[in-house]
PDB file of N, CA and C in Angstrom:
ATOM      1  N   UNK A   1      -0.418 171.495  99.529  1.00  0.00           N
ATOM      2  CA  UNK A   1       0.063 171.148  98.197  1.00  0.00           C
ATOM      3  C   UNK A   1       1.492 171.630  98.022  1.00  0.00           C
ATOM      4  N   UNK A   2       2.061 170.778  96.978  1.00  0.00           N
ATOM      5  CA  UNK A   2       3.607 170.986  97.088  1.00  0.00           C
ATOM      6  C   UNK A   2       3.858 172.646  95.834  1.00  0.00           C
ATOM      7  N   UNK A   3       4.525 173.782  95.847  1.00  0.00           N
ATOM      8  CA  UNK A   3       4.900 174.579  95.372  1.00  0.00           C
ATOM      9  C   UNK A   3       5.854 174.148  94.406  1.00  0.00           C
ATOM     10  N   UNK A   4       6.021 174.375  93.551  1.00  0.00           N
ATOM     11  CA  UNK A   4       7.675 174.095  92.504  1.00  0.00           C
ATOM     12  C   UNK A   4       7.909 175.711  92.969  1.00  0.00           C
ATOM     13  N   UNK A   5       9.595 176.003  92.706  1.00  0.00           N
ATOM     14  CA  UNK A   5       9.872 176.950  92.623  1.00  0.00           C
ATOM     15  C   UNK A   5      10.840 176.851  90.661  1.00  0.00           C
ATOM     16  N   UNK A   6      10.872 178.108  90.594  1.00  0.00           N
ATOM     17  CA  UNK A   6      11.669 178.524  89.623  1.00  0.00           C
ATOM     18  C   UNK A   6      10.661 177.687  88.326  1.00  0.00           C
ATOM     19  N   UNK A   7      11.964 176.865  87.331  1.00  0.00           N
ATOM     20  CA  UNK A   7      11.078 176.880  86.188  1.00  0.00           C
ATOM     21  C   UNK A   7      10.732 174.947  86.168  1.00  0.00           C
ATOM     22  N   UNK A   8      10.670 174.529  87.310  1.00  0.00           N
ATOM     23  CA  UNK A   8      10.121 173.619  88.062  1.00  0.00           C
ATOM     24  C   UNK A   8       8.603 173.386  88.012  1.00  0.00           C
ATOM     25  N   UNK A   9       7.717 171.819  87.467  1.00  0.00           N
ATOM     26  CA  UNK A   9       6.699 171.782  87.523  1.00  0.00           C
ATOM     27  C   UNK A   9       6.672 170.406  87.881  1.00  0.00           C
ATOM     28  N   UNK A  10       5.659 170.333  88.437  1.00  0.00           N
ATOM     29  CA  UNK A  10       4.488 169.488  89.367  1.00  0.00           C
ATOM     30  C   UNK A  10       3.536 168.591  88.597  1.00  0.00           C
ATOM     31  N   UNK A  11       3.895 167.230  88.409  1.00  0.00           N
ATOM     32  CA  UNK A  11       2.593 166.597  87.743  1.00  0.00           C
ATOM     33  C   UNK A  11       2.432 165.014  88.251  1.00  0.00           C
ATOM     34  N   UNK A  12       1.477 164.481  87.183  1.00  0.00           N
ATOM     35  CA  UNK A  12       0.959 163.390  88.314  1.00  0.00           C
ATOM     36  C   UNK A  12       1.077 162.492  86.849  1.00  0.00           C
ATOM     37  N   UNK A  13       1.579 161.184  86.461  1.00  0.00           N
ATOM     38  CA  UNK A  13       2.037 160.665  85.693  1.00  0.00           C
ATOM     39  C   UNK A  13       0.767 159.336  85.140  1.00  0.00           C
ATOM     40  N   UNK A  14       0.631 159.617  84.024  1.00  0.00           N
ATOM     41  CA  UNK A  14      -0.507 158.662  83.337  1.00  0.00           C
ATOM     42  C   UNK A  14      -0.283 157.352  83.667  1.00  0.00           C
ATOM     43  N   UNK A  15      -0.662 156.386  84.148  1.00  0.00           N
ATOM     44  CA  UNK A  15      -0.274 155.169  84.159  1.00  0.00           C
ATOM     45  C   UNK A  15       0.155 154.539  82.861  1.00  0.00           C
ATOM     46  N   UNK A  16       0.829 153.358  82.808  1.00  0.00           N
ATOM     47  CA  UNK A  16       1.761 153.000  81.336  1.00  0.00           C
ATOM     48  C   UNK A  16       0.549 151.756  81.086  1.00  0.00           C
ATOM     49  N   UNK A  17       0.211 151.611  79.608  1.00  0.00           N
ATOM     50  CA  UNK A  17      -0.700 150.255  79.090  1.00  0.00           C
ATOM     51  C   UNK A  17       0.118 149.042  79.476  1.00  0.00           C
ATOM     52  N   UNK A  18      -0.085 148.167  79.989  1.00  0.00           N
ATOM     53  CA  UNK A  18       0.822 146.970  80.560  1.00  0.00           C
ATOM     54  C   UNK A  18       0.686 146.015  79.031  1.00  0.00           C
ATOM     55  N   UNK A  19      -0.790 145.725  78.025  1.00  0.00           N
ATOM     56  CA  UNK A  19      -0.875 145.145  76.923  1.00  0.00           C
ATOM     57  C   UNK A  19      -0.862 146.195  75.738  1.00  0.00           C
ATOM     58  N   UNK A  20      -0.866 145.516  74.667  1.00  0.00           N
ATOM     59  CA  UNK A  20      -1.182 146.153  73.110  1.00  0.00           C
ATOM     60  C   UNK A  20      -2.959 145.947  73.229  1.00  0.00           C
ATOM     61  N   UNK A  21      -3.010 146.685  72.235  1.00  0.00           N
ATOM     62  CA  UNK A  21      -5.053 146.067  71.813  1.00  0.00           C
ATOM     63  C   UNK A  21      -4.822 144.798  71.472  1.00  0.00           C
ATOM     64  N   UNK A  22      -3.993 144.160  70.955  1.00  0.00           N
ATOM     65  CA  UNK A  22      -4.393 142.323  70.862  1.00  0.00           C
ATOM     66  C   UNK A  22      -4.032 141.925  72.109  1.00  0.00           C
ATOM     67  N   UNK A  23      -4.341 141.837  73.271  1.00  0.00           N
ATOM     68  CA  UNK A  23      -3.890 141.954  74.380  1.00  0.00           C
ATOM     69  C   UNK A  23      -2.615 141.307  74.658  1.00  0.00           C
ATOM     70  N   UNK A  24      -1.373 141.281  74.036  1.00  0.00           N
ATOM     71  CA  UNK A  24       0.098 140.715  74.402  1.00  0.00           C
ATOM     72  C   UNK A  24       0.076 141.637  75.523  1.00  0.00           C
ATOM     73  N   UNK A  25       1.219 140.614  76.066  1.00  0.00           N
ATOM     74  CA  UNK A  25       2.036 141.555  77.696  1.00  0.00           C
ATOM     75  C   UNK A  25       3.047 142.296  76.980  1.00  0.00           C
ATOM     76  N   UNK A  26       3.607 143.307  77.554  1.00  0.00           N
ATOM     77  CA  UNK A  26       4.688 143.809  76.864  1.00  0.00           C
ATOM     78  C   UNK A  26       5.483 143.933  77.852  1.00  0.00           C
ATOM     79  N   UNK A  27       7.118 143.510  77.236  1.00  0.00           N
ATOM     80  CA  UNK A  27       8.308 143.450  78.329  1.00  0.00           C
ATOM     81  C   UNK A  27       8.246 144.821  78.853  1.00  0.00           C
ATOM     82  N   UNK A  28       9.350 145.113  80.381  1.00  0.00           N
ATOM     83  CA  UNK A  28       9.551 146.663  80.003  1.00  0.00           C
ATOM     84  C   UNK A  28      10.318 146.999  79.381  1.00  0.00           C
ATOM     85  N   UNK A  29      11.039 146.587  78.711  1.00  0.00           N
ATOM     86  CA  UNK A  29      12.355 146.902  77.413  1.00  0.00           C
ATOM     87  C   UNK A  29      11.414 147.229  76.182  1.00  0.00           C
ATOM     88  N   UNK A  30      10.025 146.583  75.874  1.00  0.00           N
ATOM     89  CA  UNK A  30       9.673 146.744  74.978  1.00  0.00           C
ATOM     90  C   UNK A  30       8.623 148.209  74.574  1.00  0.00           C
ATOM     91  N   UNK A  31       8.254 148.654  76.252  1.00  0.00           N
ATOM     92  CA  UNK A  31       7.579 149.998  76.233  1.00  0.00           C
ATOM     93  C   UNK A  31       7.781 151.099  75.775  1.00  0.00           C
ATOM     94  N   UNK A  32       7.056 151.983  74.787  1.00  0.00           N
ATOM     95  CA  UNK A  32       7.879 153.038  74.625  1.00  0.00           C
ATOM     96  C   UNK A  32       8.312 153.824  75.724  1.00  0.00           C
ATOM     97  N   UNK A  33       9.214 154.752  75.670  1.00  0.00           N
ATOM     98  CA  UNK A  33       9.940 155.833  76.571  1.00  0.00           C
ATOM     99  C   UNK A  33       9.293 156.756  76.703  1.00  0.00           C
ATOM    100  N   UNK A  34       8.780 157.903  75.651  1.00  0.00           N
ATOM    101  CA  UNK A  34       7.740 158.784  76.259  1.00  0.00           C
ATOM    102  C   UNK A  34       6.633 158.679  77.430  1.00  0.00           C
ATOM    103  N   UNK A  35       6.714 159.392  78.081  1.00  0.00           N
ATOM    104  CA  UNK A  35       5.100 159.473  78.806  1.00  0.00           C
ATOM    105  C   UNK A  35       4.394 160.794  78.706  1.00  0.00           C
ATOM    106  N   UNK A  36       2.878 160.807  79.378  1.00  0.00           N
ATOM    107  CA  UNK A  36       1.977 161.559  79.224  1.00  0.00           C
ATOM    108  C   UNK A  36       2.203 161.624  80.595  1.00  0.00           C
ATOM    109  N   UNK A  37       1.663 162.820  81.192  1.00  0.00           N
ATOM    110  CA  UNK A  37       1.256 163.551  82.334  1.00  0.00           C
ATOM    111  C   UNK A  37       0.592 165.045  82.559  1.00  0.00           C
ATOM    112  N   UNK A  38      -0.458 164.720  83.783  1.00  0.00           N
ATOM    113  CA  UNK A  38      -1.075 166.194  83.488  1.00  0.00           C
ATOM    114  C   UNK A  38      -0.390 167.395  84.499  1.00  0.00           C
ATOM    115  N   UNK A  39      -0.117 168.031  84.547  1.00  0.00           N
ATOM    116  CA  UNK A  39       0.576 169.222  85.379  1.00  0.00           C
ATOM    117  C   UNK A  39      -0.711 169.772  86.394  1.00  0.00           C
ATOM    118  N   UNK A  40       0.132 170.019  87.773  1.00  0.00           N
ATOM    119  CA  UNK A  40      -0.492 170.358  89.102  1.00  0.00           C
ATOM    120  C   UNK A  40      -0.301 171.413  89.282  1.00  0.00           C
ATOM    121  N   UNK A  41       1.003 171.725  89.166  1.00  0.00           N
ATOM    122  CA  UNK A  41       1.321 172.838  89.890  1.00  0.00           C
ATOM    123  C   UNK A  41       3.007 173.221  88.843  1.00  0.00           C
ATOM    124  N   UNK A  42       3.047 175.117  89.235  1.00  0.00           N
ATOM    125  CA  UNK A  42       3.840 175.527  88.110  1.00  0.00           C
ATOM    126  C   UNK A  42       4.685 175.958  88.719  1.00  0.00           C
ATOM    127  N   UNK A  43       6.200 176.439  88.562  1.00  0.00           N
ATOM    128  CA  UNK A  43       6.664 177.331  89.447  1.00  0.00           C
ATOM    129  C   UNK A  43       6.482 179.082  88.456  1.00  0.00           C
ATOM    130  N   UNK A  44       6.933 179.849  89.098  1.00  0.00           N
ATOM    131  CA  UNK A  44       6.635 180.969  88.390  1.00  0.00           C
ATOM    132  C   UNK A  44       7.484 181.145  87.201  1.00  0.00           C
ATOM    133  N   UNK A  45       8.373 180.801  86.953  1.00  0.00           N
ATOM    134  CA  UNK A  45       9.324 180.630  85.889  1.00  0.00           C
ATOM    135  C   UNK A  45      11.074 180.806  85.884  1.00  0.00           C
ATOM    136  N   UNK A  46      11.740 181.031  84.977  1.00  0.00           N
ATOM    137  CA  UNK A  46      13.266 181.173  85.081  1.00  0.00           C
ATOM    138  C   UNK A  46      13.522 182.823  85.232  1.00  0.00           C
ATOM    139  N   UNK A  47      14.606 182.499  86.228  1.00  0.00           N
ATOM    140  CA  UNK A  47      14.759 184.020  86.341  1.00  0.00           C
ATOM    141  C   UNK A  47      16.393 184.224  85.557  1.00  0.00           C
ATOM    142  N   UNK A  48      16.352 185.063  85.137  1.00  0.00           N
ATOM    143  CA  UNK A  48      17.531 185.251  84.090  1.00  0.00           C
ATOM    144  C   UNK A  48      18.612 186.435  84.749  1.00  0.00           C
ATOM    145  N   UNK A  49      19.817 186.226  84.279  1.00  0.00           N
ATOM    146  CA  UNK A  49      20.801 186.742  85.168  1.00  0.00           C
ATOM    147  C   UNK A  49      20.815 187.975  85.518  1.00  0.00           C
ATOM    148  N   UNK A  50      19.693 189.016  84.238  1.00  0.00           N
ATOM    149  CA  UNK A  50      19.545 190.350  85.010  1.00  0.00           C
ATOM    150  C   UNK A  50      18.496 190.356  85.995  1.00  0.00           C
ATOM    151  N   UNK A  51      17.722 189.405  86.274  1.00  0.00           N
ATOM    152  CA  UNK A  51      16.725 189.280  87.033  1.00  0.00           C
ATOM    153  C   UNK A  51      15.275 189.214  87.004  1.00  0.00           C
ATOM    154  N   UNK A  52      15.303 188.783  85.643  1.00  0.00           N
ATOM    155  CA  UNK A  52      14.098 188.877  84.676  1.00  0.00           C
ATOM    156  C   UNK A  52      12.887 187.772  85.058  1.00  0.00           C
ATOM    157  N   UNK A  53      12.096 187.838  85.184  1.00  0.00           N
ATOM    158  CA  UNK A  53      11.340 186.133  85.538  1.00  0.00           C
ATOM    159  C   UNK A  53      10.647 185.984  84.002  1.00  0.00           C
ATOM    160  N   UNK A  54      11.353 184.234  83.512  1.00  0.00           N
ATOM    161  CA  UNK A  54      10.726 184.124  82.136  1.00  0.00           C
ATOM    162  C   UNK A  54       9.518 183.403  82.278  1.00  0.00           C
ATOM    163  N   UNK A  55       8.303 183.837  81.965  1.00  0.00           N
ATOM    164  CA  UNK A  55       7.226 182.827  82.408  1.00  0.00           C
ATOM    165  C   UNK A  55       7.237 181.235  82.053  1.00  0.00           C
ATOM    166  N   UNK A  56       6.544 180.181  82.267  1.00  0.00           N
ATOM    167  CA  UNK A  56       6.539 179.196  81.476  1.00  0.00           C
ATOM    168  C   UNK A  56       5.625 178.995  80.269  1.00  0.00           C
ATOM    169  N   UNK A  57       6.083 178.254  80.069  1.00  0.00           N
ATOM    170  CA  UNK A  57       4.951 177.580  78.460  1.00  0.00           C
ATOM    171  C   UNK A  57       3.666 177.365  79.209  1.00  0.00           C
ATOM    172  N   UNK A  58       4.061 175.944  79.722  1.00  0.00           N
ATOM    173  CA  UNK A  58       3.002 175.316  80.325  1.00  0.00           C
ATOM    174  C   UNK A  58       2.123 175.459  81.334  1.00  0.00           C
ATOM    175  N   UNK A  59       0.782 175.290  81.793  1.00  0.00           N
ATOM    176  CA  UNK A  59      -0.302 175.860  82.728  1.00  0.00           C
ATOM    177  C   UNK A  59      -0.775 174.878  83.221  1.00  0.00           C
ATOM    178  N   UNK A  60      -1.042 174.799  84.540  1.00  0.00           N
ATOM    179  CA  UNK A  60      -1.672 173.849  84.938  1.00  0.00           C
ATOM    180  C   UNK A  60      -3.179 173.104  84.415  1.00  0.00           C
ATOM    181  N   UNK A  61      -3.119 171.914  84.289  1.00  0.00           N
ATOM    182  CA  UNK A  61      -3.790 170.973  83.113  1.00  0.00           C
ATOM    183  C   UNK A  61      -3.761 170.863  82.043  1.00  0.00           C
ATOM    184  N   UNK A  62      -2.784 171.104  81.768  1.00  0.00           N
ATOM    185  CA  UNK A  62      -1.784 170.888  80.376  1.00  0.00           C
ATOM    186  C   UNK A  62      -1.625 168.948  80.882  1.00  0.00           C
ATOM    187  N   UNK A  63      -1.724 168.856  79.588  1.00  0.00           N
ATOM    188  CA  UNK A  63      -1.207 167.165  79.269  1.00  0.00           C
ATOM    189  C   UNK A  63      -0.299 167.051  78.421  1.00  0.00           C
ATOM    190  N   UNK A  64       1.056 166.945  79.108  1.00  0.00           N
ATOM    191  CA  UNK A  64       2.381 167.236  78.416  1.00  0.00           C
ATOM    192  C   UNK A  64       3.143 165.782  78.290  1.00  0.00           C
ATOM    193  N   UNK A  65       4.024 165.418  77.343  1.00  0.00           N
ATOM    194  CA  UNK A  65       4.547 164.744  77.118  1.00  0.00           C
ATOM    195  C   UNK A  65       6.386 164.724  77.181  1.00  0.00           C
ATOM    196  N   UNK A  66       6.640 163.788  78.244  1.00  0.00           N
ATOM    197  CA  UNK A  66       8.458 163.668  78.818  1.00  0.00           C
ATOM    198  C   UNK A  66       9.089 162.451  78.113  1.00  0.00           C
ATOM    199  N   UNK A  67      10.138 162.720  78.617  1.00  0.00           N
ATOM    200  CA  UNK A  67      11.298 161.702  78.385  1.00  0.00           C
ATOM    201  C   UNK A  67      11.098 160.629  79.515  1.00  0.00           C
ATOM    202  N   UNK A  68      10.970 159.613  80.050  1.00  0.00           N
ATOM    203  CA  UNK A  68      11.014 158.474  81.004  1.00  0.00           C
ATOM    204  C   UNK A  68      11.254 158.770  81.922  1.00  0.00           C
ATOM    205  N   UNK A  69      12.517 158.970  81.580  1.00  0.00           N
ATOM    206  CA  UNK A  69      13.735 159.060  82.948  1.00  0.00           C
ATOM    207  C   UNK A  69      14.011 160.428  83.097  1.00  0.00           C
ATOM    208  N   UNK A  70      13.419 161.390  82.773  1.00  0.00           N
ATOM    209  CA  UNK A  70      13.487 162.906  83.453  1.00  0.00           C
ATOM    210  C   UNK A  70      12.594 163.114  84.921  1.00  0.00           C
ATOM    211  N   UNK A  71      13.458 164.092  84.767  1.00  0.00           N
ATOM    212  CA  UNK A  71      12.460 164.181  86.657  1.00  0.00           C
ATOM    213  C   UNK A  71      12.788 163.375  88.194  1.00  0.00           C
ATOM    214  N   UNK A  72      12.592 163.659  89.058  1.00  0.00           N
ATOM    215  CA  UNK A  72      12.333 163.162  90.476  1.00  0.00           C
ATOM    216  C   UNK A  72      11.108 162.989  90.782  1.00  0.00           C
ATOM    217  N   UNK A  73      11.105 161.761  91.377  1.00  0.00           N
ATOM    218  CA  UNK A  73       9.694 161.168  91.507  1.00  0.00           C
ATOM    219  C   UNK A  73       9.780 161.973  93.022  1.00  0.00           C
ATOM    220  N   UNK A  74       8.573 162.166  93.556  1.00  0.00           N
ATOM    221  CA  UNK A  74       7.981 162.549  95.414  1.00  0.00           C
ATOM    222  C   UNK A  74       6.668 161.923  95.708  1.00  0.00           C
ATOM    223  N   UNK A  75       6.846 161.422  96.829  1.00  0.00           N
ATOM    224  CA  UNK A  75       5.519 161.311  97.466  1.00  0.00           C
ATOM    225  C   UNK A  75       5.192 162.194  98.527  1.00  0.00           C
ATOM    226  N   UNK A  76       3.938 162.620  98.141  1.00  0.00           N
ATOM    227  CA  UNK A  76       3.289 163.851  99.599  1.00  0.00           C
ATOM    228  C   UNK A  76       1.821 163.226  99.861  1.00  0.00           C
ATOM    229  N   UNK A  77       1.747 163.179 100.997  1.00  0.00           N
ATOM    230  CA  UNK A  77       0.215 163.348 101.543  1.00  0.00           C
ATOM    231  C   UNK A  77      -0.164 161.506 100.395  1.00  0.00           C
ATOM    232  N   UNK A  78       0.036 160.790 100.847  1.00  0.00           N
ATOM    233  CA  UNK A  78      -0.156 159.703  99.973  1.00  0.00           C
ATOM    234  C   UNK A  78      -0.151 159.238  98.384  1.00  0.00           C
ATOM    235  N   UNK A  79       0.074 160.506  97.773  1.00  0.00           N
ATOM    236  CA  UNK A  79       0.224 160.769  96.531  1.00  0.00           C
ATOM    237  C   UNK A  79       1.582 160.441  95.802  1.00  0.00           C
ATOM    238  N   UNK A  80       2.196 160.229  94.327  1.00  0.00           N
ATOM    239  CA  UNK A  80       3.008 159.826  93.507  1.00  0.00           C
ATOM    240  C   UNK A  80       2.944 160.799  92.834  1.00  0.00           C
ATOM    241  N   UNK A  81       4.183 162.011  92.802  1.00  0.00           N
ATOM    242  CA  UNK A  81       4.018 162.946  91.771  1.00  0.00           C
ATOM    243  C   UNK A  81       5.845 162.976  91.159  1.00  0.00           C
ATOM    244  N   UNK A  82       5.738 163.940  89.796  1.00  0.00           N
ATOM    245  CA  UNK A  82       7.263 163.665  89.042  1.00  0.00           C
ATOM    246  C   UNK A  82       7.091 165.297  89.255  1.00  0.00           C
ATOM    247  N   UNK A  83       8.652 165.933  90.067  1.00  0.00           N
ATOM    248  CA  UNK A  83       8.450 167.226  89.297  1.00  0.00           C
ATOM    249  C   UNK A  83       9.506 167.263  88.229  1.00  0.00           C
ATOM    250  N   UNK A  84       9.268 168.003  87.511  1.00  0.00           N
ATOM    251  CA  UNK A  84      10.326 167.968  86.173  1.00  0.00           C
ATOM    252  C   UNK A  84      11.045 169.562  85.817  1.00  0.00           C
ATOM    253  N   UNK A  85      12.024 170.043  85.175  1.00  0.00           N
ATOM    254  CA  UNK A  85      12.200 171.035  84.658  1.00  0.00           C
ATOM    255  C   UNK A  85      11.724 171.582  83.263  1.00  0.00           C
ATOM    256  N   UNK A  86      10.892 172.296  82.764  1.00  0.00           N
ATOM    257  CA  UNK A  86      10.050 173.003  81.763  1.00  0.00           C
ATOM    258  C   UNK A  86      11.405 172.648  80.883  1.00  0.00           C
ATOM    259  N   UNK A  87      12.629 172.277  80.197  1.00  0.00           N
ATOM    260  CA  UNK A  87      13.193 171.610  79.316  1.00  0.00           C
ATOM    261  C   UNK A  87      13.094 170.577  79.223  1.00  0.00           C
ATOM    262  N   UNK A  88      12.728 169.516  80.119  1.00  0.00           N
ATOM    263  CA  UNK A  88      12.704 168.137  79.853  1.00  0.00           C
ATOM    264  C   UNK A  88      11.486 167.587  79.501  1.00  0.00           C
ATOM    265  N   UNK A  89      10.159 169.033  79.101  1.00  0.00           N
ATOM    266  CA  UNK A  89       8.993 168.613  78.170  1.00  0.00           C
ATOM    267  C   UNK A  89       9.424 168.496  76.891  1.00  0.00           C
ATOM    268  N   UNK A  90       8.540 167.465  75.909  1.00  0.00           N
ATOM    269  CA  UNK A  90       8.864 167.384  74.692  1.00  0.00           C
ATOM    270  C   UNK A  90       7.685 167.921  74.259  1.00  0.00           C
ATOM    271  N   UNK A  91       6.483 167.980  74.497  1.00  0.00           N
ATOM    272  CA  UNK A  91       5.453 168.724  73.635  1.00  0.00           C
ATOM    273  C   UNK A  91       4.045 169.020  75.056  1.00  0.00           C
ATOM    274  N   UNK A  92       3.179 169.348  74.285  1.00  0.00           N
ATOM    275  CA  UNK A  92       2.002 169.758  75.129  1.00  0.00           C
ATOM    276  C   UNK A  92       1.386 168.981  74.163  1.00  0.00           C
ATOM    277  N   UNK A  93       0.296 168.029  75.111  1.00  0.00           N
ATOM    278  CA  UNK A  93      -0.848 167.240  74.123  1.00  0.00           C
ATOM    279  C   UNK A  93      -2.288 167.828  74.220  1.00  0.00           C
ATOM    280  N   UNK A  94      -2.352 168.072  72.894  1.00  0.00           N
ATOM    281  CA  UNK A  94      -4.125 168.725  72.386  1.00  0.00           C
ATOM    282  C   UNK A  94      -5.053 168.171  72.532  1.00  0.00           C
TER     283      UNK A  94
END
C-alpha cells in the first residue's frame, strides 16, 4: 500500500452520477465541481519550522469532500487513487 508522507492523504474517489433522478444525461460542463471521497491512507501530518508534527483533521474512512481539480491522480497495483493535501479538503461528510 502506498504511504503519503507529511500532510499528504490517500483516497479513492466516488464515482460522478452520469444522470439527474429524471434520468437527463448531464454535459461535463454541467457537473458540479465538488467531489466525495473516502480516505486510505494518512500521512502523519505537517511538520512546522520548529519541528513540530501538526496532526491531521482527517482519519482514515473519513468521507471528505474536494475541489475537482485538486490533487494527483496514481495508479498502484491496478487501482485509481487521488492523493491530495489536507488544505485542499473542503469539509468531512457525516
Amino acid at each position: 500500500m502506498l504511504k503519503p508522507l507529511g500532510d499528504r492523504i490517500i483516497v479513492t474517489v466516488d464515482k460522478e452520477e452520469e444522470k439527474t433522478v429524471g434520468g437527463i444525461v448531464l454535459a461535463n460542463n454541467a457537473k458540479e465541481k465538488p467531489q466525495t471521497a473516502e480516505v486510505v491512507a494518512v500521512g502523519a501530518g505537517e511538520t512546522t519550522p520548529e519541528g513540530k508534527v501538526l496532526p491531521l483533521t482527517v482519519k482514515t474512512g473519513d468521507k471528505i469532500l474536494f475541489d475537482k481539480y485538486a490533487g494527483s491522480e496514481v495508479k498502484y497495483d491496478d487501482k485509481d487513487y487521488l492523493i491530495l493535501h489536507e488544505k485542499d479538503i473542503m469539509a468531512i461528510v457525516e
